[in-house]
C-alpha atoms as a PDB file:
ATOM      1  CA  UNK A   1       7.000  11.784  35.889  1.00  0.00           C
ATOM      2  CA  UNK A   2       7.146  15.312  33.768  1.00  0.00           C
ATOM      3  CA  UNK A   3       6.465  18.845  35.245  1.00  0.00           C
ATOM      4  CA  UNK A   4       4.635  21.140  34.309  1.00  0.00           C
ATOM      5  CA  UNK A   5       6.080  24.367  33.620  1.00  0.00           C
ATOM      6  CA  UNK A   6       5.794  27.392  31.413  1.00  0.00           C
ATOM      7  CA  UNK A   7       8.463  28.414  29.016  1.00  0.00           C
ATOM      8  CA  UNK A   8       7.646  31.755  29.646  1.00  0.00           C
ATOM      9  CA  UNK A   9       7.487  32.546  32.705  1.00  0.00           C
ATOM     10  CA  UNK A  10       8.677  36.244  33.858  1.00  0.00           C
ATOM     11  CA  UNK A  11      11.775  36.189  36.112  1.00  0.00           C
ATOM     12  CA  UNK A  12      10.613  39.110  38.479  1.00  0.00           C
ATOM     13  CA  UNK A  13       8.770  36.731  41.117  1.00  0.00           C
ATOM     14  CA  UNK A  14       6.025  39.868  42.320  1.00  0.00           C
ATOM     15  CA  UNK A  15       2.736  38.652  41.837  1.00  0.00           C
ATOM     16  CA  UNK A  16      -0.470  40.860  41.717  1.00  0.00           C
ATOM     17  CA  UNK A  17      -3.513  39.902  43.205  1.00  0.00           C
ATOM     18  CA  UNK A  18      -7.490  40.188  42.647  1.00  0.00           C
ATOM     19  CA  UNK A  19      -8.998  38.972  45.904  1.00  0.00           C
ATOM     20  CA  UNK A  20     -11.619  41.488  47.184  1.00  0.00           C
ATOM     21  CA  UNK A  21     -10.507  44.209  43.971  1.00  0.00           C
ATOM     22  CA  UNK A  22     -13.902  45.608  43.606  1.00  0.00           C
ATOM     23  CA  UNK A  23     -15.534  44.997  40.236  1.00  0.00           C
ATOM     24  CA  UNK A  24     -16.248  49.006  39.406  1.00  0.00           C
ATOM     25  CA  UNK A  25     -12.399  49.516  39.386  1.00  0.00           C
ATOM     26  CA  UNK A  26     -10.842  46.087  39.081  1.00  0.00           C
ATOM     27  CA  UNK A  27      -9.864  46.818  35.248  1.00  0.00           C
ATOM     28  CA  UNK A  28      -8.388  50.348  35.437  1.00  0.00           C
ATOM     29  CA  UNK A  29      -6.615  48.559  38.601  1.00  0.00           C
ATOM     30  CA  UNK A  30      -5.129  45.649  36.328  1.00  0.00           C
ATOM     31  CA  UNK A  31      -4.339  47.895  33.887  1.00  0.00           C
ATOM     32  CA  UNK A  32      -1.978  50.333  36.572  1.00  0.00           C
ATOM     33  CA  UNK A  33      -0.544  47.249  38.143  1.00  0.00           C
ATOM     34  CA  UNK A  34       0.547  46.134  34.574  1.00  0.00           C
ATOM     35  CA  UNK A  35       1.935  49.754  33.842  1.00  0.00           C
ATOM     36  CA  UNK A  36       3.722  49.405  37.164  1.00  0.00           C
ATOM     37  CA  UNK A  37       5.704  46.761  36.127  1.00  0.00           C
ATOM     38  CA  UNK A  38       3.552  43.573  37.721  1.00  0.00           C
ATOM     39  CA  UNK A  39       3.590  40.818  34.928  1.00  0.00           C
ATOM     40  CA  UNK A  40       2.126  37.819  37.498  1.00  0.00           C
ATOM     41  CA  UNK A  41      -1.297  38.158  37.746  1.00  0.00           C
ATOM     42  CA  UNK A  42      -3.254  36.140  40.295  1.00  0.00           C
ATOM     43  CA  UNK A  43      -6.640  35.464  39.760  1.00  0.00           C
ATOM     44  CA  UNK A  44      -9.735  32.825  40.548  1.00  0.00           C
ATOM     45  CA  UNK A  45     -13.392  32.052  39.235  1.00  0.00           C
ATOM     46  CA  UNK A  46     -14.152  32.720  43.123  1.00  0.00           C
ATOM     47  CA  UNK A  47     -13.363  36.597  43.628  1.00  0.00           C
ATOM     48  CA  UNK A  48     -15.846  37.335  40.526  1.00  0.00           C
ATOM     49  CA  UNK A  49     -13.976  39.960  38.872  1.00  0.00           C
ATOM     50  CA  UNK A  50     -12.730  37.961  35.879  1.00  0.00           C
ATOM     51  CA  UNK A  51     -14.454  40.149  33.328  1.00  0.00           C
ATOM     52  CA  UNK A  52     -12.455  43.321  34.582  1.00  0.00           C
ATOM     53  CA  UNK A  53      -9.030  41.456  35.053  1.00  0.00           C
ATOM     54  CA  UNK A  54      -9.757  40.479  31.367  1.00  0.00           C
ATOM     55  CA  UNK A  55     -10.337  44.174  30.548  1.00  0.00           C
ATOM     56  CA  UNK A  56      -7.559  45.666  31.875  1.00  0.00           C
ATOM     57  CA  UNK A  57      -5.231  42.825  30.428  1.00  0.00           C
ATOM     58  CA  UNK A  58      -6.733  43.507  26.706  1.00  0.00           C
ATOM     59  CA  UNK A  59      -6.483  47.211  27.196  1.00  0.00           C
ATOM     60  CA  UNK A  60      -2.540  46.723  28.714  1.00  0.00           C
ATOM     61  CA  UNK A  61      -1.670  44.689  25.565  1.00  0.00           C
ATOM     62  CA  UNK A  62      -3.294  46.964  22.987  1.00  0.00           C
ATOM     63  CA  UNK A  63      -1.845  49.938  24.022  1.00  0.00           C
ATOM     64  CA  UNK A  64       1.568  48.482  24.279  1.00  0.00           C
ATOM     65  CA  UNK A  65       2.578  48.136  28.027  1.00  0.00           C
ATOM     66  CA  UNK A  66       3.254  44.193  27.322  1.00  0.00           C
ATOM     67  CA  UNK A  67       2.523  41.325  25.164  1.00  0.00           C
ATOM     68  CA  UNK A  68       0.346  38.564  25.815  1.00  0.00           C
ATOM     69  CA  UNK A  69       3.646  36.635  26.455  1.00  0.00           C
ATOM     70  CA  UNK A  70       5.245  38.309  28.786  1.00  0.00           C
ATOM     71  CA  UNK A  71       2.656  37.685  31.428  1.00  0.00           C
ATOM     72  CA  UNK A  72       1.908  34.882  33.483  1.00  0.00           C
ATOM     73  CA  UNK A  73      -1.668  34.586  34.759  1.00  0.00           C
ATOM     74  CA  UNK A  74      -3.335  32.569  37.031  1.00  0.00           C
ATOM     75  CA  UNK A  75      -6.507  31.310  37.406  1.00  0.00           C
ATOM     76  CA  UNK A  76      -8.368  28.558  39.777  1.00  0.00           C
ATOM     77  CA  UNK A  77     -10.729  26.042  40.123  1.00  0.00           C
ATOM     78  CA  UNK A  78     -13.553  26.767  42.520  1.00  0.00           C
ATOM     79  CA  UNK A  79     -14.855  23.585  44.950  1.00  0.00           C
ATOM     80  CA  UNK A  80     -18.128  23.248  43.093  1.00  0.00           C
ATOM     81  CA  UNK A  81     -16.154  22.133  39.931  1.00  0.00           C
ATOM     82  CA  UNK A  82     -13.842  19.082  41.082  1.00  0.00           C
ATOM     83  CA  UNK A  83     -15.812  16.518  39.751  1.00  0.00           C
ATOM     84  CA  UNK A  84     -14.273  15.614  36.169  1.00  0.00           C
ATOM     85  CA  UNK A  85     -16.235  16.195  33.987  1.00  0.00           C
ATOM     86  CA  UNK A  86     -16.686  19.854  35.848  1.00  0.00           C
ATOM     87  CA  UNK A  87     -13.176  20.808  35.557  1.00  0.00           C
ATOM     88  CA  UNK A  88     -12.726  21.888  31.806  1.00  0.00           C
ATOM     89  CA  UNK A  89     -16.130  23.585  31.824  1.00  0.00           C
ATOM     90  CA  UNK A  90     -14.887  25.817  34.845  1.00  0.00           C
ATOM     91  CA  UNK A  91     -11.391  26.456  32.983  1.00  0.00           C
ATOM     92  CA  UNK A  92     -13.206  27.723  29.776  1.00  0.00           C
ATOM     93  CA  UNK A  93     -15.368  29.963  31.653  1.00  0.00           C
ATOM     94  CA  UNK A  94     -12.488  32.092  33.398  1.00  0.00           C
ATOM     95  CA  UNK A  95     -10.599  31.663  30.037  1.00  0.00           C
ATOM     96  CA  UNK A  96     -13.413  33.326  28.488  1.00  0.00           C
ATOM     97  CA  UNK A  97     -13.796  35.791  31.080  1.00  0.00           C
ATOM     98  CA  UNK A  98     -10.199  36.720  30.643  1.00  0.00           C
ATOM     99  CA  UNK A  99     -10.590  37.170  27.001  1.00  0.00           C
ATOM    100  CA  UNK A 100      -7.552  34.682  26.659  1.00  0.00           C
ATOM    101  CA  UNK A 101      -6.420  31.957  24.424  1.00  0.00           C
ATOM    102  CA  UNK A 102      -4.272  30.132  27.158  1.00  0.00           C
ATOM    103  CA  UNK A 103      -3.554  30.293  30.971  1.00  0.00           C
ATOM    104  CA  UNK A 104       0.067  30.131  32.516  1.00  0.00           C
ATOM    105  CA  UNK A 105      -1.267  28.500  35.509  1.00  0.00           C
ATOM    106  CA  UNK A 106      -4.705  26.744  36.661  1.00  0.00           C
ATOM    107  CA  UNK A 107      -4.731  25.582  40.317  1.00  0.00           C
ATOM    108  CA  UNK A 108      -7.305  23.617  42.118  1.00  0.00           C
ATOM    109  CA  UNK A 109      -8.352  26.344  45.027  1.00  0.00           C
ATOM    110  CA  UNK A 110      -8.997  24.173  48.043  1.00  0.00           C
ATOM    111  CA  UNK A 111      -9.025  20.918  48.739  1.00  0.00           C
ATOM    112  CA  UNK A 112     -12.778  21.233  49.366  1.00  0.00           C
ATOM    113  CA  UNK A 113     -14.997  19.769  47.272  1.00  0.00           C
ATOM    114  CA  UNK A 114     -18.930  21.131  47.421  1.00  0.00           C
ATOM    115  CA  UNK A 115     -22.402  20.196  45.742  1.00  0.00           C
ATOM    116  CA  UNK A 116     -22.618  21.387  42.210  1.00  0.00           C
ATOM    117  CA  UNK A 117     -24.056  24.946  41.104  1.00  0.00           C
ATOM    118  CA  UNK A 118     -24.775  25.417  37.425  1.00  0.00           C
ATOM    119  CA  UNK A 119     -23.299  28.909  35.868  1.00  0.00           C
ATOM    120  CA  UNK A 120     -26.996  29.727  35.061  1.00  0.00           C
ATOM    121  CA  UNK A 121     -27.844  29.425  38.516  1.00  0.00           C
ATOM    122  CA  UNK A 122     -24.937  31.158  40.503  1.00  0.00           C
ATOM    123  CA  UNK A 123     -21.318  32.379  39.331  1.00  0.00           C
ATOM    124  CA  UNK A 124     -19.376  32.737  40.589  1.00  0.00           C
ATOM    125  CA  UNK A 125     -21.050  29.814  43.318  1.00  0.00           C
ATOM    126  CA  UNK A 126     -18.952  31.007  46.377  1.00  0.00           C
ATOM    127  CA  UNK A 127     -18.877  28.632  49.442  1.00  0.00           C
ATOM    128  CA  UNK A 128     -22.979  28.289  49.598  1.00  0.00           C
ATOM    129  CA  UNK A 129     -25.256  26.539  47.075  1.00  0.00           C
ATOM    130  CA  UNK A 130     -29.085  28.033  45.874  1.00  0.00           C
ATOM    131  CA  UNK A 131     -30.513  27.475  49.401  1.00  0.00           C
ATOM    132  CA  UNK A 132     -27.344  29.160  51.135  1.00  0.00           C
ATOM    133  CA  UNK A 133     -25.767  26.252  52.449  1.00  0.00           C
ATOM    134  CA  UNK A 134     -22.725  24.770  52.137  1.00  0.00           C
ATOM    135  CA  UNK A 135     -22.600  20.904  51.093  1.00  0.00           C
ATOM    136  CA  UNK A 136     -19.394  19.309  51.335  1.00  0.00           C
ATOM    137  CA  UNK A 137     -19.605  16.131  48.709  1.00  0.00           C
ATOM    138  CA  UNK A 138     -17.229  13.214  48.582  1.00  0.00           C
ATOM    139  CA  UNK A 139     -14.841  12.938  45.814  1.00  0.00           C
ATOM    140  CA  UNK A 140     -11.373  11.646  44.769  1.00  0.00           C
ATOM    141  CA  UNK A 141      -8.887  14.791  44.599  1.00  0.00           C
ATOM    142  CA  UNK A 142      -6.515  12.594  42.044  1.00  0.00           C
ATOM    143  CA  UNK A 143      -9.733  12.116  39.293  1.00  0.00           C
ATOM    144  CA  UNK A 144      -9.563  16.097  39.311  1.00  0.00           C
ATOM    145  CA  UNK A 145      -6.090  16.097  39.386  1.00  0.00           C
ATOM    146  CA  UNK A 146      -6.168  14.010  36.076  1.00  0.00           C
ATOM    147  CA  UNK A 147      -8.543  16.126  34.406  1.00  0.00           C
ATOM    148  CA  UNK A 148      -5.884  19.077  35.123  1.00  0.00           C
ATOM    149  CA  UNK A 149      -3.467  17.699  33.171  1.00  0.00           C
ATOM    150  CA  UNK A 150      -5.604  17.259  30.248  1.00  0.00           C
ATOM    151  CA  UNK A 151      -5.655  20.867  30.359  1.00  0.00           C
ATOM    152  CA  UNK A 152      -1.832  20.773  30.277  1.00  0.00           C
ATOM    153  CA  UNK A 153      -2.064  17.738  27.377  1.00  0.00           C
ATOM    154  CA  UNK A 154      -3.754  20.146  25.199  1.00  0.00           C
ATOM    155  CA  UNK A 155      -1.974  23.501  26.063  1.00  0.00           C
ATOM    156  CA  UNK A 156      -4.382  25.022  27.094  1.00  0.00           C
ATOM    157  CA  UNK A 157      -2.993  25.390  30.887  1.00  0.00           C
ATOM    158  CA  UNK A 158       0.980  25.630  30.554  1.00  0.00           C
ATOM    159  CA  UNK A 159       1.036  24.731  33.997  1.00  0.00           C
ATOM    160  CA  UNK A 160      -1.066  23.389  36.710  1.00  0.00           C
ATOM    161  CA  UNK A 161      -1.135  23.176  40.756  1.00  0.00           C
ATOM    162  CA  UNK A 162      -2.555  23.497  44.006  1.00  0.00           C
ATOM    163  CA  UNK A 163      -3.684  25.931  46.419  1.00  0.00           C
ATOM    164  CA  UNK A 164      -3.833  25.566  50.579  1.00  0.00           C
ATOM    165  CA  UNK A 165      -2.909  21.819  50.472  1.00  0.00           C
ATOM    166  CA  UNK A 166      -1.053  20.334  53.275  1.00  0.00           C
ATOM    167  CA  UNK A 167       2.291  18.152  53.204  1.00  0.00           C
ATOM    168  CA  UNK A 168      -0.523  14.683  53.412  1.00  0.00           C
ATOM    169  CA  UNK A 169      -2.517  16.213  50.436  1.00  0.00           C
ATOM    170  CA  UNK A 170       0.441  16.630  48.233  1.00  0.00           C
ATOM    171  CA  UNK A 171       1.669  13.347  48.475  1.00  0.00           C
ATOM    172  CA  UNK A 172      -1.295  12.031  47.566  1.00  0.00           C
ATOM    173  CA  UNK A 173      -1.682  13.725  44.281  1.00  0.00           C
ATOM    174  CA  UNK A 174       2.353  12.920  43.935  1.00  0.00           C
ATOM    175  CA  UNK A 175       1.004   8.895  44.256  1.00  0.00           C
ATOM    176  CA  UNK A 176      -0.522   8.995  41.016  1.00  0.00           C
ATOM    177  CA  UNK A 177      -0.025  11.672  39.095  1.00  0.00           C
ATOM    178  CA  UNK A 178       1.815  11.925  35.154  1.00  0.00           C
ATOM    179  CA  UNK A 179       2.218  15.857  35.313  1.00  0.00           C
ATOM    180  CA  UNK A 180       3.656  17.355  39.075  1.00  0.00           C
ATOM    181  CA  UNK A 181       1.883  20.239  40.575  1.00  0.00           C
ATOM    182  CA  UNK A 182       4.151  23.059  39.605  1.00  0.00           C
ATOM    183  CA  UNK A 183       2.665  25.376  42.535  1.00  0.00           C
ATOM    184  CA  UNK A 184       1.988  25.848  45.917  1.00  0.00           C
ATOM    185  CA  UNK A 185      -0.038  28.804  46.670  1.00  0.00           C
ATOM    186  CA  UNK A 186      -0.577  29.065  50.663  1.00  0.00           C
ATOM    187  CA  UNK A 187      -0.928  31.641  53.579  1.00  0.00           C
ATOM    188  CA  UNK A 188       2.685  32.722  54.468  1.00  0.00           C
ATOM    189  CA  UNK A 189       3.130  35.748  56.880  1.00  0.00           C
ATOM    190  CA  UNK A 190       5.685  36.051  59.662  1.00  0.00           C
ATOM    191  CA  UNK A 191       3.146  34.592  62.433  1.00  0.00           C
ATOM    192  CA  UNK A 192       2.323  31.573  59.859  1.00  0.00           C
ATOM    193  CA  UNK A 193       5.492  31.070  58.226  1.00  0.00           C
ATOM    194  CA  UNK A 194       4.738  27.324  56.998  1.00  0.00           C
ATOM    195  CA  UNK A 195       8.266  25.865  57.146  1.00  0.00           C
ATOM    196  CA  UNK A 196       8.064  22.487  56.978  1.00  0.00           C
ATOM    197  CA  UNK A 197       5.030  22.916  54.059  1.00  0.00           C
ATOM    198  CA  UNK A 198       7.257  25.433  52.151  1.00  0.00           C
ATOM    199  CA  UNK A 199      10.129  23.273  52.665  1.00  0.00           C
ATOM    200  CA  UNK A 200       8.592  20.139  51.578  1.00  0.00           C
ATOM    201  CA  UNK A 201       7.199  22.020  48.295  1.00  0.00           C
ATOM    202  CA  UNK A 202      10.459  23.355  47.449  1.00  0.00           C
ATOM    203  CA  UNK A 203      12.256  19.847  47.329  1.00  0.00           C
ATOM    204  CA  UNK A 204       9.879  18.650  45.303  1.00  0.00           C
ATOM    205  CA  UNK A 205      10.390  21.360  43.375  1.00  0.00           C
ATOM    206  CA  UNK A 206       7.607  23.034  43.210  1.00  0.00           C
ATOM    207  CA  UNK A 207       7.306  27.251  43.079  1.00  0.00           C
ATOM    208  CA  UNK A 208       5.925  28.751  46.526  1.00  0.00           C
ATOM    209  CA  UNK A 209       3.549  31.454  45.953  1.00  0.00           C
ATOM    210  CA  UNK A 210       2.680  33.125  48.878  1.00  0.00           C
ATOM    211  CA  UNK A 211      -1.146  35.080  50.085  1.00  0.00           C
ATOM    212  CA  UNK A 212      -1.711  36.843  52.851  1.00  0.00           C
ATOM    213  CA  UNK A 213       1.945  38.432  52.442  1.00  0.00           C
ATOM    214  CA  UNK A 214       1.641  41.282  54.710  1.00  0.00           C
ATOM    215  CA  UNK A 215      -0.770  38.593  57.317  1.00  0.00           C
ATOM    216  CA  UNK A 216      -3.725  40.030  59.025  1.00  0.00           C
ATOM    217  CA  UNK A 217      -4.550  42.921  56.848  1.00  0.00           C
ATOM    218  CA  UNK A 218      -7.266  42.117  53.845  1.00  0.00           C
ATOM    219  CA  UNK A 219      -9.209  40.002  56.865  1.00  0.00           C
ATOM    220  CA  UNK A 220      -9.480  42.885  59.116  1.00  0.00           C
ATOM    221  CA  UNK A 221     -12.841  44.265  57.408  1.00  0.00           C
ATOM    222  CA  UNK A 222     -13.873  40.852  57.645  1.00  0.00           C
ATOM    223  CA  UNK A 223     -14.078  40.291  61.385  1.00  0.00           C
ATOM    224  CA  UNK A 224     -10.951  37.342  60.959  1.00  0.00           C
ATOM    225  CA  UNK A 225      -8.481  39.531  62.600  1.00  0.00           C
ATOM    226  CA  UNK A 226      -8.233  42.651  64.469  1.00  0.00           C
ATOM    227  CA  UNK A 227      -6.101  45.499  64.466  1.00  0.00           C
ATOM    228  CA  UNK A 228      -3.958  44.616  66.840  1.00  0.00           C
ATOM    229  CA  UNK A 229      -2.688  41.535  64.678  1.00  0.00           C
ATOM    230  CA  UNK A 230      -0.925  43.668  62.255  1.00  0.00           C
ATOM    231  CA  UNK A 231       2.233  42.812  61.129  1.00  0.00           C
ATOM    232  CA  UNK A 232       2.844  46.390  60.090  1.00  0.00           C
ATOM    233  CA  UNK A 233       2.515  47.823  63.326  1.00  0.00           C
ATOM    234  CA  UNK A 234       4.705  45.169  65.128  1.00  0.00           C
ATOM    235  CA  UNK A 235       7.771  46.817  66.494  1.00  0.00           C
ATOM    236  CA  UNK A 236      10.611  43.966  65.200  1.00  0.00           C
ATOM    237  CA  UNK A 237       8.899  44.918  61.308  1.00  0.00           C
ATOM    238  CA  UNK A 238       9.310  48.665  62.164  1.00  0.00           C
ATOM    239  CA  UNK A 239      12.460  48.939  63.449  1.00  0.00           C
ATOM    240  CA  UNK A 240      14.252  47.059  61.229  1.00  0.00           C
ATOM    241  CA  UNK A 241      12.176  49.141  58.428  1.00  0.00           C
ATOM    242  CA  UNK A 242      12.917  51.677  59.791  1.00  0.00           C
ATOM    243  CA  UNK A 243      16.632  50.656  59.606  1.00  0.00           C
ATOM    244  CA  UNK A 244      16.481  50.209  56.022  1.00  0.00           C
ATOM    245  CA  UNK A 245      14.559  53.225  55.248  1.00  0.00           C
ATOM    246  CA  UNK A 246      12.077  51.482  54.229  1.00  0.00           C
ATOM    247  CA  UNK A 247       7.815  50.584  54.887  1.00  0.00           C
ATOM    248  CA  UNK A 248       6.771  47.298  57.007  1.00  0.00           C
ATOM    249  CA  UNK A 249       5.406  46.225  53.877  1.00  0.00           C
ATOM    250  CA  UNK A 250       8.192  46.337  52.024  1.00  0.00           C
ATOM    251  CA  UNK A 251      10.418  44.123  54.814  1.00  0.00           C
ATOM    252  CA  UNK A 252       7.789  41.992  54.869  1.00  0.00           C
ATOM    253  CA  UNK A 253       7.607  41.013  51.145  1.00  0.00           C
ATOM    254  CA  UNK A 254      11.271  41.227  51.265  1.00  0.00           C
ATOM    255  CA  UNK A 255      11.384  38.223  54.130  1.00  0.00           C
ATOM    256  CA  UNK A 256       8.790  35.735  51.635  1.00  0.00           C
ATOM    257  CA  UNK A 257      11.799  36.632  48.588  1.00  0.00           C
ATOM    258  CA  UNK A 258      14.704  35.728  50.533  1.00  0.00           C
ATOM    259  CA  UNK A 259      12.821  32.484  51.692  1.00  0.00           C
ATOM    260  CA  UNK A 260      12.281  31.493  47.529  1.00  0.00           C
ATOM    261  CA  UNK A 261       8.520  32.706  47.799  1.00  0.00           C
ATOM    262  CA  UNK A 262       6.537  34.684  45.149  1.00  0.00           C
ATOM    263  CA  UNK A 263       4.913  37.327  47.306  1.00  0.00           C
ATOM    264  CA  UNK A 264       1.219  37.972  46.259  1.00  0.00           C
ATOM    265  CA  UNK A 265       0.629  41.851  47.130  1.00  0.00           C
ATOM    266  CA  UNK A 266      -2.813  43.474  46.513  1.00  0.00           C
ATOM    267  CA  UNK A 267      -3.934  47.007  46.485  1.00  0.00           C
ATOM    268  CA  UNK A 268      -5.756  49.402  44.307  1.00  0.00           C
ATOM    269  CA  UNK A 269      -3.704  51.994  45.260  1.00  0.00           C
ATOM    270  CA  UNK A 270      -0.848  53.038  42.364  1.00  0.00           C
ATOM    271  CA  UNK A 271       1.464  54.779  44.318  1.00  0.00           C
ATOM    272  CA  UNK A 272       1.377  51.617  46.588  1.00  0.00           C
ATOM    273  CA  UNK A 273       2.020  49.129  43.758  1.00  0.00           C
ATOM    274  CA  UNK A 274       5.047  51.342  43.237  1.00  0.00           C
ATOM    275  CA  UNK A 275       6.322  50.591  46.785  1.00  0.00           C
ATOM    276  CA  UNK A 276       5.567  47.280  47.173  1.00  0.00           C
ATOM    277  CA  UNK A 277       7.668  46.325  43.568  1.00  0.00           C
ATOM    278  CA  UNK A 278      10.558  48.913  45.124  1.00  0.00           C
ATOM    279  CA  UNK A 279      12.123  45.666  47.038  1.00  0.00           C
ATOM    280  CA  UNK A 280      15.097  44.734  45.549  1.00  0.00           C
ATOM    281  CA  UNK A 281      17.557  47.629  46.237  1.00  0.00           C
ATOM    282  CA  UNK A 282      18.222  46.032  50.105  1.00  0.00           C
ATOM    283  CA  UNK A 283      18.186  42.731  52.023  1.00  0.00           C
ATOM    284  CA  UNK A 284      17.638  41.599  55.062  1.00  0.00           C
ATOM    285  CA  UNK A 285      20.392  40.083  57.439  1.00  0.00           C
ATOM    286  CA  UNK A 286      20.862  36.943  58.813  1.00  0.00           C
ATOM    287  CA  UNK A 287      20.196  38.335  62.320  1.00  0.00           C
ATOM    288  CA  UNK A 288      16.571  40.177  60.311  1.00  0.00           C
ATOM    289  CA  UNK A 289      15.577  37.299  59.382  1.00  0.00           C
ATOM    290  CA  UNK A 290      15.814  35.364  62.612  1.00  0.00           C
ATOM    291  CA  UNK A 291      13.718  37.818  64.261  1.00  0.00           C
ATOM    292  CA  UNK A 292      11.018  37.707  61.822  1.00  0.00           C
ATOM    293  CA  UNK A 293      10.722  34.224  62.191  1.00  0.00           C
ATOM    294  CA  UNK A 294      10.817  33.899  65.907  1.00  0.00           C
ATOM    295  CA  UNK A 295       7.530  35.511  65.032  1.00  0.00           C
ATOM    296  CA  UNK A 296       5.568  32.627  64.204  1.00  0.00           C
ATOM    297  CA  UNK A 297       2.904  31.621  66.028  1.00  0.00           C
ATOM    298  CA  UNK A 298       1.157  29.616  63.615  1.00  0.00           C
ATOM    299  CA  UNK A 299      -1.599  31.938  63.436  1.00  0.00           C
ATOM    300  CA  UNK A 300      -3.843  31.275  59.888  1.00  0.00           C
ATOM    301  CA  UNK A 301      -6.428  33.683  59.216  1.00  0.00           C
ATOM    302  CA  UNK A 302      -8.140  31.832  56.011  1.00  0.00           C
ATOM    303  CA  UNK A 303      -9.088  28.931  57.625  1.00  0.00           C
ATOM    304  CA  UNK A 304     -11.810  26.893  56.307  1.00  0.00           C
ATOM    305  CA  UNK A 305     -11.965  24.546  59.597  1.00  0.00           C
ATOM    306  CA  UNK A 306     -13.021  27.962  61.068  1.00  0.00           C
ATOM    307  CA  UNK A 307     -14.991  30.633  59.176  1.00  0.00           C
ATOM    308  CA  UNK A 308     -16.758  27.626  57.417  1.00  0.00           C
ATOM    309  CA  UNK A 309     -18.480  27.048  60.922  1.00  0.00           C
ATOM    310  CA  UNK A 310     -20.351  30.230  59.860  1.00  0.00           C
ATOM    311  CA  UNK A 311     -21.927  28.725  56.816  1.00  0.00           C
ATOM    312  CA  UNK A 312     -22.655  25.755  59.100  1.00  0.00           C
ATOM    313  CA  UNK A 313     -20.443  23.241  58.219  1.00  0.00           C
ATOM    314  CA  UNK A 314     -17.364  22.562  60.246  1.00  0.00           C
ATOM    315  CA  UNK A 315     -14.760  21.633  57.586  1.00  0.00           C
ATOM    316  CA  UNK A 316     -10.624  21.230  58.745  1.00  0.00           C
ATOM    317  CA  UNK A 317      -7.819  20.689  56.252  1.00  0.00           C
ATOM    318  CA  UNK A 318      -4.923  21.362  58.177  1.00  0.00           C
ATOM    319  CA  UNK A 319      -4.836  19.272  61.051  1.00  0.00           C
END
């Protein structure tokens, strides 16, 4: 079996991310975290800001802060789109949207698969159809796995892969597919440090991007986590950051590059882009390291088989 991989993919493993960047700023926010040196660019059909990623790319390019190939974006496809003949429709659109000719990397979003919802009715379609509810359909992960690779076949997609699958889930696309998922992008933090998943995806050589870098922090507003599950209040992140002379963020995106993860980071703040890319001037001991992950606890705070019990429906994929 052949991998898929891109031949130009950036060495600095930083990845920005668009989850929750509000649309009024979301392109002059692109556009900074390209000046500041970000050249991975995570995005998805589901956070609905697209357009403005595609913006602020165009804008970065034309005035000369990079070329087209020296970044790597990212793109995925939403659960209402996993029936074949869905898939290629749903990659044009966020091409489109992104006002580019190519993607690095397309990944299927979650291994969720829900009714159909025309772009003329609802886009992006989010987790509930027309009548607000969510309607989990039936359908064969490897068929949409197949029609990724077209995507690949006609380089169009230089790479493809998978987002919050489990160790089961992987294998089974690995039963029948030509083209390996390239990617794993899950929920890594120090209370859900995944390593048996993130072990199993790196000898199967696949990259390991991590969300939720800094853990409880974007699902805060969001009633999934309260304050006092910060990771950047926890004494064993400040004291050793403090140690370093350096922020809890910064140890903690420090701990996902010394496992071989790609950190995804997110802020709309530039002076904060700046620190969180100001990681690679210290490391973190043996004895650092140990006490980060005695943090564990297995704690996820995007978990379908929970805040999908809002929407009604009580949908697992981990267990």
């Amino acid at each position: 079996m052949s991998s898929s991989c891109s031949q130009n993919m950036p060495s600095d493993p930083l990845v920005f991310g668009f989850w929750k960047v509000p649309n009024e700023v979301c392109s002059s926010v692109c556009y900074e975290a390209i000046k500041s040196g970000y050249r991975r660019l995570d995005c998805a059909c589901d956070y609905g800001n697209e357009i403005e990623v595609g913006e602020g790319i165009a804008r970065a390019i034309e005035d000369g802060l990079c070329k087209r190939g020296d970044l790597f974006v990212t793109s995925k496809l939403w659960n209402t789109y996993h029936k074949p003949e869905h898939v290629r429709v749903a990659f044009q659109r966020s091409l489109k949207d992104l006002k580019l000719e190519y993607l690095d990397e397309y990944l299927i979003h979650f291994p969720i698969s829900l009714e159909f919802v025309p772009f003329g009715k609802k886009y992006p379609p989010e987790w509930i159809n027309l009548d607000g509810k969510m309607v989990v359909v039936p359908n064969d992960m490897c068929a949409t796995w197949k029609e990724m690779e077209d995507l690949v076949r006609d380089g169009i997609a230089r790479s493809i892969g998978v987002s919050n699958f489990s160790v089961q889930l992987l294998r089974q696309i690995f039963s029948t597919c030509e083209i390996r998922p390239s990617t794993l992008q899950i929920e890594v933090h120090p209370h859900n440090s995944q390593e048996k998943l993130v072990r199993f995806a790196h000898e199967n050589d696949m990259k390991v991007t991590s969300f939720s870098t800094l853990g409880s922090t974007s699902y805060v507003e969001l009633s999934m986590a309260s304050d006092e599950d910060s990771l950047l209040s926890n004494c064993i992140i400040t004291d050793i950051a403090s140690a370093k002379q350096k922020t809890s963020a910064q140890v903690l995106i420090r701990w996902a590059l010394q496992r071989n993860i790609f950190p995804l980071t997110k802020t709309v703040s530039g002076n904060r882009m700046k620190e969180n890319r100001d990681v690679f001037d210290f490391s973190l001991t043996s004895d650092d390291m140990k006490k980060i992950n005695d943090l564990n606890e297995n704690r996820r705070f995007n978990d379908p088989g929970v805040f999908c019990e809002s929407m009604g429906t009580f949908c697992p994929i981990y267990e």
